[in-house]
Structure formats: C-alpha cells, structure tokens
N, C-alpha and C. Protein backbone atom coordinates (compact mmCIF):
# COMPACT_ATOMS: atom_id res chain seq x y z
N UNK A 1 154.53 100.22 2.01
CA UNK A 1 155.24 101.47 1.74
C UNK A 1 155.59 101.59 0.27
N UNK A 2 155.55 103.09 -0.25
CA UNK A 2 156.67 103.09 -1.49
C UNK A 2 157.32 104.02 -1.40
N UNK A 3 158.66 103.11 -2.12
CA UNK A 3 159.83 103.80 -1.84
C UNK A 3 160.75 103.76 -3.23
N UNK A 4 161.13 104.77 -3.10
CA UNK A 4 163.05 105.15 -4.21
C UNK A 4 163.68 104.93 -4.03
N UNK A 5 164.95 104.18 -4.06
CA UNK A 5 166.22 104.28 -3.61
C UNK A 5 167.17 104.68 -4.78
N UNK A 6 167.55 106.12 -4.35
CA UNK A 6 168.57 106.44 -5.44
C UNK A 6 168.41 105.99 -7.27
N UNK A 7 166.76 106.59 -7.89
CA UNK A 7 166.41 106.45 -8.76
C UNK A 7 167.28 106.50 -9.93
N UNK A 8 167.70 106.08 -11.17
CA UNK A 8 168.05 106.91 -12.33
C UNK A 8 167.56 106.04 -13.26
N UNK A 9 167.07 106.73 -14.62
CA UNK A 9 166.42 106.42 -15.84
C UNK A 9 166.83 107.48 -16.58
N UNK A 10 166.97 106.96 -18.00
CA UNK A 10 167.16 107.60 -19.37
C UNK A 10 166.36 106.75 -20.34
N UNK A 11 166.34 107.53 -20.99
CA UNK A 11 165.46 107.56 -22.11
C UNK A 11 166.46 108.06 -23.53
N UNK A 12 166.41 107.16 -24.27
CA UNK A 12 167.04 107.85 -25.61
C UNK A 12 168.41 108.38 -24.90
N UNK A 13 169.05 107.85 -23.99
CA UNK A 13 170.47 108.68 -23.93
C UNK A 13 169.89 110.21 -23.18
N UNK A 14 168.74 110.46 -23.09
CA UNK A 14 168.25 111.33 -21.97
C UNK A 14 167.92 111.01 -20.18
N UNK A 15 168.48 111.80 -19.53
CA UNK A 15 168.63 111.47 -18.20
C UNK A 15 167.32 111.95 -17.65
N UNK A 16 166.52 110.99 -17.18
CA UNK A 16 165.01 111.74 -16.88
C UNK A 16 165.33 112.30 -15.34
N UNK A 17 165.49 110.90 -14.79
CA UNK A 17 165.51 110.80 -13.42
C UNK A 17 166.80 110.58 -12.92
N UNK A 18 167.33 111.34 -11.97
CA UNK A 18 168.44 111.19 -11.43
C UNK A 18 168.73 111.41 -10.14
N UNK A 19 168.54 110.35 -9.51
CA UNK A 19 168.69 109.89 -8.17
C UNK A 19 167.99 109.84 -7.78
N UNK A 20 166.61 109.39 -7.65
CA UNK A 20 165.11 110.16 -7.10
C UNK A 20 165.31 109.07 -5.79
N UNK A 21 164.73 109.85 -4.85
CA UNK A 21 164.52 109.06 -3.22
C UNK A 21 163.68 109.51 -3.07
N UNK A 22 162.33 108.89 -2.54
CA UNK A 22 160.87 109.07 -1.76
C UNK A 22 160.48 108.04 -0.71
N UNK A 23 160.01 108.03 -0.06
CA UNK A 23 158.84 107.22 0.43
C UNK A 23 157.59 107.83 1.06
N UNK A 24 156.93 106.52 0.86
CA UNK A 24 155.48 107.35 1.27
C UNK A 24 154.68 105.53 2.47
N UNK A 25 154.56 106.62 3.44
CA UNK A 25 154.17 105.14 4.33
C UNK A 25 153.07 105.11 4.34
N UNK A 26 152.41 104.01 4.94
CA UNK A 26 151.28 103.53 4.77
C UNK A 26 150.04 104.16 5.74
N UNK A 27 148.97 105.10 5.20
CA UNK A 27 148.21 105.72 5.65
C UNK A 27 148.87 107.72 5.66
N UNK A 28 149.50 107.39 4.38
CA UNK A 28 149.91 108.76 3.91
C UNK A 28 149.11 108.93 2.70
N UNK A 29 148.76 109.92 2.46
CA UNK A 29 148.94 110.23 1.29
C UNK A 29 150.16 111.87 0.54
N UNK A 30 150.55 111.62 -0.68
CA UNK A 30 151.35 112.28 -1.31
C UNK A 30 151.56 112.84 -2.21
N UNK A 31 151.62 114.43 -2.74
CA UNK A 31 151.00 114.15 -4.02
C UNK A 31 152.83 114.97 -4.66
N UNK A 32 152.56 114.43 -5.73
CA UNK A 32 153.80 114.33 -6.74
C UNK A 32 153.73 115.94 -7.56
N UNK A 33 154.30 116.88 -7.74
CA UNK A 33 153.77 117.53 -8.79
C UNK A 33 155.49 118.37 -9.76
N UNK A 34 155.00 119.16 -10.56
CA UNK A 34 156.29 119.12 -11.35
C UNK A 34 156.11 119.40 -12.97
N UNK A 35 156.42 119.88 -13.73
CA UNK A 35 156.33 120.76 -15.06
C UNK A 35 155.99 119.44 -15.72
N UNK A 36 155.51 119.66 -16.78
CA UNK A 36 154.61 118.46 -17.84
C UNK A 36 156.41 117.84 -18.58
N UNK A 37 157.03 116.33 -18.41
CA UNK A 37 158.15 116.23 -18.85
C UNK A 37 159.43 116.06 -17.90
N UNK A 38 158.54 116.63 -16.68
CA UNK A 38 159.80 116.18 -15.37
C UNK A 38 160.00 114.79 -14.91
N UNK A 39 159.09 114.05 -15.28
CA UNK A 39 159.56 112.31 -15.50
C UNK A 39 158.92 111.80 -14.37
N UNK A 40 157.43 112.67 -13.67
CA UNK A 40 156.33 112.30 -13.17
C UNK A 40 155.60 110.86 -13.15
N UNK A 41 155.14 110.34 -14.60
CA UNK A 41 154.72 109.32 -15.62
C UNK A 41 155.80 108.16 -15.30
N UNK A 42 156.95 108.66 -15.68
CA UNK A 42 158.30 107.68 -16.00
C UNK A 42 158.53 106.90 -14.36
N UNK A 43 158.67 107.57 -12.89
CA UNK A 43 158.79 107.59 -12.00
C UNK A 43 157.31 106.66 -11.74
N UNK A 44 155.92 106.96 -11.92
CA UNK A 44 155.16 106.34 -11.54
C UNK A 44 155.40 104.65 -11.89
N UNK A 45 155.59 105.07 -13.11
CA UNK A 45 155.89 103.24 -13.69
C UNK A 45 157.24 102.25 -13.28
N UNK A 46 157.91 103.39 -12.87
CA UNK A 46 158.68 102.53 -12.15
C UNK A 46 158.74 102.15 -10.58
N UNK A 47 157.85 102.85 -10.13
CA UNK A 47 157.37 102.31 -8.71
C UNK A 47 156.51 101.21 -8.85
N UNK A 48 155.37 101.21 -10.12
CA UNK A 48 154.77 100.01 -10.07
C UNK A 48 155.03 98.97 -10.71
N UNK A 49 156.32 98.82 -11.35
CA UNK A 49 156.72 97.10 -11.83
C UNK A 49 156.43 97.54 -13.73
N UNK A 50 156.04 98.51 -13.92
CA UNK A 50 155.39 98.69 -15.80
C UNK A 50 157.20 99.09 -16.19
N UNK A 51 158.18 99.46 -15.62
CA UNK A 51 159.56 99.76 -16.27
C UNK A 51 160.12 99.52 -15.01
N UNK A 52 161.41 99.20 -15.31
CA UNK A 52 162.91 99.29 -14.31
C UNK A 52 163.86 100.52 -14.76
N UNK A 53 164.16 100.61 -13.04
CA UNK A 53 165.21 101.55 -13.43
C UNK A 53 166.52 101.24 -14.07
N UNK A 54 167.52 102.03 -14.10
CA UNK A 54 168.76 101.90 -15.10
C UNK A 54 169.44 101.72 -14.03
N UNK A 55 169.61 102.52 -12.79
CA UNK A 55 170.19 101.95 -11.29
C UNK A 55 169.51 102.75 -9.88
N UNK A 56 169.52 102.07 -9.29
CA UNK A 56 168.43 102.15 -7.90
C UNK A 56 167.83 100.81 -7.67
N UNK A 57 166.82 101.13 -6.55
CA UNK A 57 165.53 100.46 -6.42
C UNK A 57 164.50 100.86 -6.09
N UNK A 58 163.19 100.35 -6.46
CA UNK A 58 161.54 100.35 -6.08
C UNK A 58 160.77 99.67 -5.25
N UNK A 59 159.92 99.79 -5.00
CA UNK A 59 158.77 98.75 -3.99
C UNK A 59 157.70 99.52 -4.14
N UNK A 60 156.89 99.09 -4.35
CA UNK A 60 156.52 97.66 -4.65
C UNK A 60 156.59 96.60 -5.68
N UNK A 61 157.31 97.70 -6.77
CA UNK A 61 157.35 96.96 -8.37
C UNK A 61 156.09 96.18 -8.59
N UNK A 62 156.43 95.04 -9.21
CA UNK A 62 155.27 94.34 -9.63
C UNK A 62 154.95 93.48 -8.45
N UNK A 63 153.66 93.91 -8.11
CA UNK A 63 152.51 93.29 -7.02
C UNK A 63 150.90 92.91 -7.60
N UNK A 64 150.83 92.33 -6.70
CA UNK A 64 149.18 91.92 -7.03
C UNK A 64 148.34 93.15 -6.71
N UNK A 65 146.68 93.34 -7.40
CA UNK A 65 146.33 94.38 -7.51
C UNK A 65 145.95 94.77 -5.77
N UNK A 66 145.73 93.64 -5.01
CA UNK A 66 145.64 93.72 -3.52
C UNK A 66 146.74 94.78 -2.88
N UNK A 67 148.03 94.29 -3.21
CA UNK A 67 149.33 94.78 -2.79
C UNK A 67 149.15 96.19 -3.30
N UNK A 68 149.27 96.44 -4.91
CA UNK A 68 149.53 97.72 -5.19
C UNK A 68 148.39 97.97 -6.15
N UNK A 69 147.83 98.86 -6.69
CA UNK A 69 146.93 98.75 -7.14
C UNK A 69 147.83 100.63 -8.47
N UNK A 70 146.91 100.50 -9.36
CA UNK A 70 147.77 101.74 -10.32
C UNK A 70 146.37 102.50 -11.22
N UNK A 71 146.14 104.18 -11.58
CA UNK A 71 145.54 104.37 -12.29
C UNK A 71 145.90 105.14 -12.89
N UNK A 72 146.17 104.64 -14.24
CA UNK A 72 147.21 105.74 -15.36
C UNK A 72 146.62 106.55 -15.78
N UNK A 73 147.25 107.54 -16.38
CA UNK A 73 146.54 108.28 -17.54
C UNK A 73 145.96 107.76 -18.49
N UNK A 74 146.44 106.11 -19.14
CA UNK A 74 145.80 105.64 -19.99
C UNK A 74 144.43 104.92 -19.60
N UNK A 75 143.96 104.99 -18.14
CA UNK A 75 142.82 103.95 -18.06
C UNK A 75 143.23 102.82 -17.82
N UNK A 76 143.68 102.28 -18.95
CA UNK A 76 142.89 101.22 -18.81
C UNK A 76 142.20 99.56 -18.63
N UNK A 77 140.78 100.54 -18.94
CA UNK A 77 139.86 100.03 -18.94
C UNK A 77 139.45 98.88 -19.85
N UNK A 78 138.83 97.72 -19.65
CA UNK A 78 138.75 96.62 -20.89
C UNK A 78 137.32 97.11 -20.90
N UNK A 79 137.46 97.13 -22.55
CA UNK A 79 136.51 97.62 -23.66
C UNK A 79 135.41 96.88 -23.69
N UNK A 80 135.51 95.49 -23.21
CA UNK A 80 134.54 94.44 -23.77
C UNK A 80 134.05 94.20 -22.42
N UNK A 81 134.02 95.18 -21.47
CA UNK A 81 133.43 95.03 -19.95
C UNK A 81 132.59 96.02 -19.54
N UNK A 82 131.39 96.02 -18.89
CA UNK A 82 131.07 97.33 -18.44
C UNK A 82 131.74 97.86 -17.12
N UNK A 83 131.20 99.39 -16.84
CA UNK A 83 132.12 99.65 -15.55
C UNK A 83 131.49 98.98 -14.12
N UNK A 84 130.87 98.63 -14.36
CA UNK A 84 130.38 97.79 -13.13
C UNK A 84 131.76 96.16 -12.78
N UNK A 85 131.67 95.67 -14.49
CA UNK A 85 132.87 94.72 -14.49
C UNK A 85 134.07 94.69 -14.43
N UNK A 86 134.47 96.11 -14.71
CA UNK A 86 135.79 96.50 -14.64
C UNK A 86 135.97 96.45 -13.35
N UNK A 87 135.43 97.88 -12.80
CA UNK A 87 135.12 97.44 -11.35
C UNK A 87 135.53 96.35 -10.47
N UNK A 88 135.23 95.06 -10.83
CA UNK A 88 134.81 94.29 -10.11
C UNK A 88 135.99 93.35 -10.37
N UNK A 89 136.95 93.58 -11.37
CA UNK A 89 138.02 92.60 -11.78
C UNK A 89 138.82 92.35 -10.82
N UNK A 90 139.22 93.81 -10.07
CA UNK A 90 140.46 93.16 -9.24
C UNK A 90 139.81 92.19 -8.11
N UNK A 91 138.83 92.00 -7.73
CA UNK A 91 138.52 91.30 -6.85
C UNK A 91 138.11 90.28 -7.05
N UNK A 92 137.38 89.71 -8.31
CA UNK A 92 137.48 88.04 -9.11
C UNK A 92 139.26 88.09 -9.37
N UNK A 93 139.60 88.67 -9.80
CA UNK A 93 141.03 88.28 -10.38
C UNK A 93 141.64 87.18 -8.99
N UNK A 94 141.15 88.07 -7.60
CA UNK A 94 141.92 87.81 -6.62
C UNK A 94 141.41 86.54 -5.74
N UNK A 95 140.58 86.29 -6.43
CA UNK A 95 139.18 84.83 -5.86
C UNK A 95 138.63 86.03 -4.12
N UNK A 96 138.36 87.09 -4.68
CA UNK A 96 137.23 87.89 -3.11
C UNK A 96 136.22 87.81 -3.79
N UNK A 97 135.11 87.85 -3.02
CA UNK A 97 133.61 87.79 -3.06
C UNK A 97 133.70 89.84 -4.14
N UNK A 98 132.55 89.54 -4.41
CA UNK A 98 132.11 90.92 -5.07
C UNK A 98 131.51 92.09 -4.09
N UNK A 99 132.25 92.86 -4.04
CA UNK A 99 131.39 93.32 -2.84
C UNK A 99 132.05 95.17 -2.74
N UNK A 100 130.76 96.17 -2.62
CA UNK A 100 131.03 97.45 -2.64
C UNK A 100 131.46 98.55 -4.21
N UNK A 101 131.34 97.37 -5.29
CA UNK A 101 131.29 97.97 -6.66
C UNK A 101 130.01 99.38 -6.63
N UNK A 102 129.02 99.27 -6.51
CA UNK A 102 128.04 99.49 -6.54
C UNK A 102 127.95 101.06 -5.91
N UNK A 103 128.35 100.69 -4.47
CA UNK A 103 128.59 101.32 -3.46
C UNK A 103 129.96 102.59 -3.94
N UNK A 104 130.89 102.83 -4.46
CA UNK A 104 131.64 103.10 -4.97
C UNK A 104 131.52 104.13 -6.04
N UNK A 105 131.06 103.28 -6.96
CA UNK A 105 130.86 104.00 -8.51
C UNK A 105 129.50 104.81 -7.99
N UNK A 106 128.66 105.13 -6.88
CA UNK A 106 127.29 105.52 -6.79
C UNK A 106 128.42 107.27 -6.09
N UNK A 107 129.32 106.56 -4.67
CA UNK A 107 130.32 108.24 -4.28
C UNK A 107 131.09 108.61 -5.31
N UNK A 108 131.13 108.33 -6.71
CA UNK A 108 131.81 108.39 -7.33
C UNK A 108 130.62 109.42 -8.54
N UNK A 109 129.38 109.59 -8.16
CA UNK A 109 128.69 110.06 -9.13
C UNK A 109 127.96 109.17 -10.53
N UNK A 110 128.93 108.07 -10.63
CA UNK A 110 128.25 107.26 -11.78
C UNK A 110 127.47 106.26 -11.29
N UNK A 111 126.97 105.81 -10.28
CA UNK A 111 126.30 104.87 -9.98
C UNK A 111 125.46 104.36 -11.13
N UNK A 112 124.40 104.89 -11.90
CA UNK A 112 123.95 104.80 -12.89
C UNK A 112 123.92 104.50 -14.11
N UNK A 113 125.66 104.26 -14.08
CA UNK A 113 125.97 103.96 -15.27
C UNK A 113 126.67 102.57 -15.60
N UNK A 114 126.68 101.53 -14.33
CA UNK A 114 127.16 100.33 -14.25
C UNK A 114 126.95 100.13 -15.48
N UNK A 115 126.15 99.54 -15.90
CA UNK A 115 126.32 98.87 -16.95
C UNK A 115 126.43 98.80 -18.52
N UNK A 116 127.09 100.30 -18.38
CA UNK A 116 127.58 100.90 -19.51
C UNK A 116 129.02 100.36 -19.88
N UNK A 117 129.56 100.36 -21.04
CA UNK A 117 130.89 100.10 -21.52
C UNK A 117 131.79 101.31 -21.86
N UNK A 118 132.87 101.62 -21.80
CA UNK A 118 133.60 102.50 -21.59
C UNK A 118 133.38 103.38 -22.54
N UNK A 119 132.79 103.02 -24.13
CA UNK A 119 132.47 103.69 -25.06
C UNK A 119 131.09 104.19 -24.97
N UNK A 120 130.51 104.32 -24.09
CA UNK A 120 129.38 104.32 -24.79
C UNK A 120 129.13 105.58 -23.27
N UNK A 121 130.53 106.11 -22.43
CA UNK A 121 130.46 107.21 -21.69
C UNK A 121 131.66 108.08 -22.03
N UNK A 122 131.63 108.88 -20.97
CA UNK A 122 132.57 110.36 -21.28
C UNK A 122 133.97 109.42 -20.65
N UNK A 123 135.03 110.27 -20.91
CA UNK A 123 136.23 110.14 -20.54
C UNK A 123 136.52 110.55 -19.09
N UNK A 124 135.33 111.35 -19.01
CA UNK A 124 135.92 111.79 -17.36
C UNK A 124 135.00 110.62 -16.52
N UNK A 125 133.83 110.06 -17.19
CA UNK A 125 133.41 109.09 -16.22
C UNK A 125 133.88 107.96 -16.55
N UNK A 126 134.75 107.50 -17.41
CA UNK A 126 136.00 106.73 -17.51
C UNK A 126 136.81 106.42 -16.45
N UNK A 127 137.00 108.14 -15.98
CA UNK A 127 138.32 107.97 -15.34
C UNK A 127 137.76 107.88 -13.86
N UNK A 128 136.43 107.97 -13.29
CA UNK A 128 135.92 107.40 -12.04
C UNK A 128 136.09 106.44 -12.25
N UNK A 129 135.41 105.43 -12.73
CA UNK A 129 135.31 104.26 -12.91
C UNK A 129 136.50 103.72 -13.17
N UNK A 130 137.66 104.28 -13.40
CA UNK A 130 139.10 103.64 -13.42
C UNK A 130 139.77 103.69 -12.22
N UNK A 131 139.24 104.93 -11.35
CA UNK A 131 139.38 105.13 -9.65
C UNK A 131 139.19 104.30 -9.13
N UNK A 132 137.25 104.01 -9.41
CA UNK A 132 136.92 102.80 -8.64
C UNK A 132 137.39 101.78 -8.42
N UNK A 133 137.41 101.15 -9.71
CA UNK A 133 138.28 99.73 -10.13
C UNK A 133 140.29 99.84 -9.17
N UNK A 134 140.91 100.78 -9.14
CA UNK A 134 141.96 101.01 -8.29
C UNK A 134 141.73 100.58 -6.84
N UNK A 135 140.91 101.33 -6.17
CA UNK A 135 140.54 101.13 -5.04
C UNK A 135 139.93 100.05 -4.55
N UNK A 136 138.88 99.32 -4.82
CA UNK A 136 137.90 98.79 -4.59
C UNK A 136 138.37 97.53 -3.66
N UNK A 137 139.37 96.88 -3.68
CA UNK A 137 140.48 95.81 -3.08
C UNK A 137 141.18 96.25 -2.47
N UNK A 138 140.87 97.49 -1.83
CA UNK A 138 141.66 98.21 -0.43
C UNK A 138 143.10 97.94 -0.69
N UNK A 139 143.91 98.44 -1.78
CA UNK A 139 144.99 97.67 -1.76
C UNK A 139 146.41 98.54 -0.78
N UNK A 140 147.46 97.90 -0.43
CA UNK A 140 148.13 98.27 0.41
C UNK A 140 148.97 99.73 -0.22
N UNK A 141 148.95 99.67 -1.32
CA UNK A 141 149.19 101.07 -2.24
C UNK A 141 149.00 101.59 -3.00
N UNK A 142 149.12 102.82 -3.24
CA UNK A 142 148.18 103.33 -4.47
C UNK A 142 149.20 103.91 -5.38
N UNK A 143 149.09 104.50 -6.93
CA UNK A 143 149.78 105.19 -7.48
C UNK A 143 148.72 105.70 -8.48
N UNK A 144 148.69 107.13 -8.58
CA UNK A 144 147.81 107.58 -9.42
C UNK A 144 148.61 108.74 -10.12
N UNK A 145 147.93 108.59 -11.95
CA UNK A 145 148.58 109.56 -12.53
C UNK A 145 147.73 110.14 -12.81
N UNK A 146 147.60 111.86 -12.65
CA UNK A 146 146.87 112.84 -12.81
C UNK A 146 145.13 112.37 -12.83
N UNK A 147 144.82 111.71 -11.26
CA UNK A 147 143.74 111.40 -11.25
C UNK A 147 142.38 112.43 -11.74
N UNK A 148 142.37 113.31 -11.29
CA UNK A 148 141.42 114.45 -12.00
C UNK A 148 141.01 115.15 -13.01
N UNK A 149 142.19 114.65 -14.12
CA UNK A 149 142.70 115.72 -15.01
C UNK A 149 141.36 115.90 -15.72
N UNK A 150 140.59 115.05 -16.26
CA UNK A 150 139.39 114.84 -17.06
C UNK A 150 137.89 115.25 -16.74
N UNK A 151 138.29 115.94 -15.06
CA UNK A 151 137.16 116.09 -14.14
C UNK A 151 136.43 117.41 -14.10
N UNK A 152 135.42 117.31 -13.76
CA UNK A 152 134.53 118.98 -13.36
C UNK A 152 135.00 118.74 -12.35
N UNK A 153 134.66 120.03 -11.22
CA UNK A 153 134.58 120.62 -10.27
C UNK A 153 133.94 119.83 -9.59
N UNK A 154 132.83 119.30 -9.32
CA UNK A 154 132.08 118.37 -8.68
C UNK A 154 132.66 117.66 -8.75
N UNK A 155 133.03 116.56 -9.71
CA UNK A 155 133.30 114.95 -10.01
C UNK A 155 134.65 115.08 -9.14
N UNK A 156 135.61 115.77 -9.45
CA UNK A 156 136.74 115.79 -8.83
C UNK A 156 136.77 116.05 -7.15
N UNK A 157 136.17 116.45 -6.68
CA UNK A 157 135.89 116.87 -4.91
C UNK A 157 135.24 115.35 -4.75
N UNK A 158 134.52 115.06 -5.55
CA UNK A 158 134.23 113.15 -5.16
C UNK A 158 135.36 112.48 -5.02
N UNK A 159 136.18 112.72 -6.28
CA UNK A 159 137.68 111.96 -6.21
C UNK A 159 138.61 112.05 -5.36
N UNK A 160 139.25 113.28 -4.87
CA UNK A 160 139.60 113.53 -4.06
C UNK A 160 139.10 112.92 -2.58
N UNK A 161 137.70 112.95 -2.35
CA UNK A 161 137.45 112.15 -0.97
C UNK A 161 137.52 111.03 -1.20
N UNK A 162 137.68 110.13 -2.22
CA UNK A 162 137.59 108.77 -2.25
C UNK A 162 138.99 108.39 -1.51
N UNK A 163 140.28 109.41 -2.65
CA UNK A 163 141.89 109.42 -2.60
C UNK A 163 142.06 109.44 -1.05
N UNK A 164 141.73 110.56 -0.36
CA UNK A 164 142.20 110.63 1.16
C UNK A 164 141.42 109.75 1.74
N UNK A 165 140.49 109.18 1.79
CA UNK A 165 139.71 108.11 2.31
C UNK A 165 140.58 106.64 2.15
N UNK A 166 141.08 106.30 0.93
CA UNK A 166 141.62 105.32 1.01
C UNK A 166 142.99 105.64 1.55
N UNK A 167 144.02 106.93 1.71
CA UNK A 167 144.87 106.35 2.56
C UNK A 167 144.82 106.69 4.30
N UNK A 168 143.40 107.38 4.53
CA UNK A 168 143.11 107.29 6.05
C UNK A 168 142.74 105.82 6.67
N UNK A 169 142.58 105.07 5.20
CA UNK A 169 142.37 103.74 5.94
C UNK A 169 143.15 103.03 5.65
N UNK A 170 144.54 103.45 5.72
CA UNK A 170 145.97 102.62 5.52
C UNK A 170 146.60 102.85 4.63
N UNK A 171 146.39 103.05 3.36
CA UNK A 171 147.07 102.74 2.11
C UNK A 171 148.04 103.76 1.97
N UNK A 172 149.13 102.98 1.78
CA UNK A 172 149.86 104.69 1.22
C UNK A 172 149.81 105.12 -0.29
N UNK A 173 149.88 106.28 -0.91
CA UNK A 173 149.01 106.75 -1.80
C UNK A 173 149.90 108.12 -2.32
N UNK A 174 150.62 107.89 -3.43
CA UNK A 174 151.14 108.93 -3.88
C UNK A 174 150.63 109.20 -5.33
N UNK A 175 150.19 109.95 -5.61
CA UNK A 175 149.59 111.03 -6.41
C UNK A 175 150.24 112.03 -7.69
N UNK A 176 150.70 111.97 -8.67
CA UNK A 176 151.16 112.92 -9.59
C UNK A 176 149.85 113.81 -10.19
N UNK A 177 150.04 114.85 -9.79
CA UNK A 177 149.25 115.34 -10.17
C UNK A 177 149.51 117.06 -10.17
N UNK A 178 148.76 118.03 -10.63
CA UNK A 178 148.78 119.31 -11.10
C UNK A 178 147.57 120.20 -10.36
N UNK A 179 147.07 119.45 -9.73
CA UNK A 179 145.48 119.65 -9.37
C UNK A 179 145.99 120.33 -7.75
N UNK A 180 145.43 121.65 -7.63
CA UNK A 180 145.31 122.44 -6.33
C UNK A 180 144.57 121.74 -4.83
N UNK A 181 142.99 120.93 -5.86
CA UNK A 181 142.29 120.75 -4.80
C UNK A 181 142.90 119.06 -4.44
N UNK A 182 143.62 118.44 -4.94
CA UNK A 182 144.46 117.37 -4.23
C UNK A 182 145.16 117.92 -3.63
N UNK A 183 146.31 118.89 -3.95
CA UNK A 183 147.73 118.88 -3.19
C UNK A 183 146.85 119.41 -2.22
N UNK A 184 145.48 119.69 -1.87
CA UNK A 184 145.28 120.15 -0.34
C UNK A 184 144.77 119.44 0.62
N UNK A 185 144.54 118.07 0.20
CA UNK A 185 144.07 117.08 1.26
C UNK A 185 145.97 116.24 1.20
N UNK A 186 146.95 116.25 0.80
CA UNK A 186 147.77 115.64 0.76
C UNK A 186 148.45 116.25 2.13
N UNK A 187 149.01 114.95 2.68
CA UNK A 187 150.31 114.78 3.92
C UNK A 187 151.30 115.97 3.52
N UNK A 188 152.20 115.81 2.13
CA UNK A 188 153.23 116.22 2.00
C UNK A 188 152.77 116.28 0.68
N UNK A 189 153.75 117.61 -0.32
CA UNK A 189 153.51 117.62 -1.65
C UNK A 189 155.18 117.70 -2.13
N UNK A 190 155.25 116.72 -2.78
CA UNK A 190 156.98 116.94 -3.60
C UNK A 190 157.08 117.60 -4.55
N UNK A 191 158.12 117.81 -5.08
CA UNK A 191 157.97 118.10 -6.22
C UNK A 191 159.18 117.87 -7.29
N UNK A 192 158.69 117.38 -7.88
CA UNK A 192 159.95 116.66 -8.90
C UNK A 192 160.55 117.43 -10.09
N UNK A 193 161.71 118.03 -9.80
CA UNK A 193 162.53 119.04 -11.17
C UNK A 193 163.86 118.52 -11.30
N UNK A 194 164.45 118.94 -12.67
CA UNK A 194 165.80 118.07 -12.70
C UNK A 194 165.48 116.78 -12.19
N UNK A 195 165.00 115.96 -12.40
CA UNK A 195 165.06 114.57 -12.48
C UNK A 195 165.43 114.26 -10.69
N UNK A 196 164.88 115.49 -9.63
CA UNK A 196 165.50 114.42 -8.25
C UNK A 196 163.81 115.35 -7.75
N UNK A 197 163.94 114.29 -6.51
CA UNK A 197 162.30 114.88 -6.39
C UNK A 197 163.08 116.01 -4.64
N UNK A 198 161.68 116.92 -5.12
CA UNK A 198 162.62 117.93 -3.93
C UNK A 198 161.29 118.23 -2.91
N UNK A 199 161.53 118.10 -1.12
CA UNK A 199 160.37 118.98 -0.55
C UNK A 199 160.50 117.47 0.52
C-alpha cells in the first residue's frame, strides 16, 4: 500500500503540504493531479524515502526497487548504460535472473533501440525506457511523476497500458500527472490544492 498520514512539509518557511492523507491499495491505480506548484513532486518524494516530512508519516519510504519502485521527472537514467541495461538494473541489483527487458521496451515501442545509450535517443524514448526499468521487477508499488509528459499520442496509449497493466496485476500505483488519457484508466483521480489532497 501507499499511504499519508497527516502530511506536512515546508520549504523555505513555505507550507507546501498540509496535512495530506491518501492511500492507494494494492491493485489500484491513482492518478494525482493539481496546478504546476501544488507540491505534486514534493509529495511524490516523500512517499518514496528521496525527503521526509516535517510531521506525519509515509510508506513505503525507502524500499527496495522490488518493494517500491519510482519514475521521476528527472529519469534517471545511468548515462554509461544502454536502455536495455538500465532496464535490466533493478533486477541484477536484486540477484533475479534477467528476464522480460526485451519484451517490455519492444510494448513500449523502443524495442529497437536496446542498445542505445540515453544520449544518443530522444527524451521521450528516455522516458519509456525509464518506465520500463520502473516496472520490470513487478514491484509492490509504483510512483510516477508526470509519466507521459514527453510523449506523442501513440507512445503514451503504450504507457498508459503498461501503467494499468501493472496495477491490474497487484501493484498499487499512484500517478501525478496532468494527462486526460491517464486520469481515464485510473481507479480514483485526487487532486491536490492548498497543500491537502481532495476527492
């Protein structure tokens, strides 16, 4: 599961978040949405262990990529890997066999491009291949920040079935995002203003 308990964070003596309560159970998915600055970002990282709150609590915080798995806005991605290897980290990281990289990055549209390095493709096939690498270790949760943003029309309807696919097969899976064609495969859509999440 992930969950809020009675969130709050500041920033600079700024109150981002104030009081935030969610959960999202396992074989949900959820998608987060909310004006660019409503503390979307801030909230993601503190569900996954990257910041603490000022008072409340989180879960899963910091987990193994099995447990929780995260795909930021920043990627990333290691530079000195191709996406086939990136790919494939959380599951050496975790001593699992290699298995379904391939398979993945191919519903994902890049199949073709395994063995390319992050520079040497687009940003939006970056950000599959940063999907992939999320998913690929079935992990027990997901957190994604503005998974699509970088996407066509096509690439993104891939993403999206990957997203509801992984939490029809358990995961729970909450989502910040801005994107129409997510909030329409999502369970429930929140929405986070004034720093408390509402819906």
């Amino acid at each position: 599961m992930i969950r809020a308990a009675g969130v709050h964070r500041a920033f600079g003596g700024v109150a981002v978040l104030r009081g935030v309560d969610l959960a999202v159970s396992a074989g949900e998915l959820v998608t987060l949405s909310g004006p660019s600055g409503s503390g979307k970002t801030a909230l993601l990282s503190l569900l996954c262990g990257f910041d603490f709150p000022d008072r409340g609590s989180v879960s899963p915080g910091m987990a193994s990529w099995s447990e929780c798995a995260v795909l930021p806005q920043s990627l990333g991605l290691a530079t000195e890997l191709t996406l086939q290897e990136n790919v494939a980290l959380p599951l050496r990281l975790a001593g699992r066999a290699v298995s379904g990289v391939s398979k993945l990055l191919a519903e994902l549209g890049i199949g073709e491009l395994g063995a390319r390095y992050p520079a040497q493709v687009s940003f939006g096939q970056q950000q599959r291949a940063a999907l992939a690498r999320a998913v690929v270790a079935q992990p027990a949760a997901l957190l994604a920040d503005e998974p699509t943003a970088h996407l066509d029309a096509e690439s993104a309807v891939a993403a999206v079935g990957v997203l509801r696919r992984v939490a029809d097969e358990g995961a729970a899976v909450l989502i910040a995002t801005h994107h129409d064609a997510v909030h329409a495969v999502a369970d429930r859509v929140l929405v986070l203003a004034d720093g408390q999440v509402q819906g």
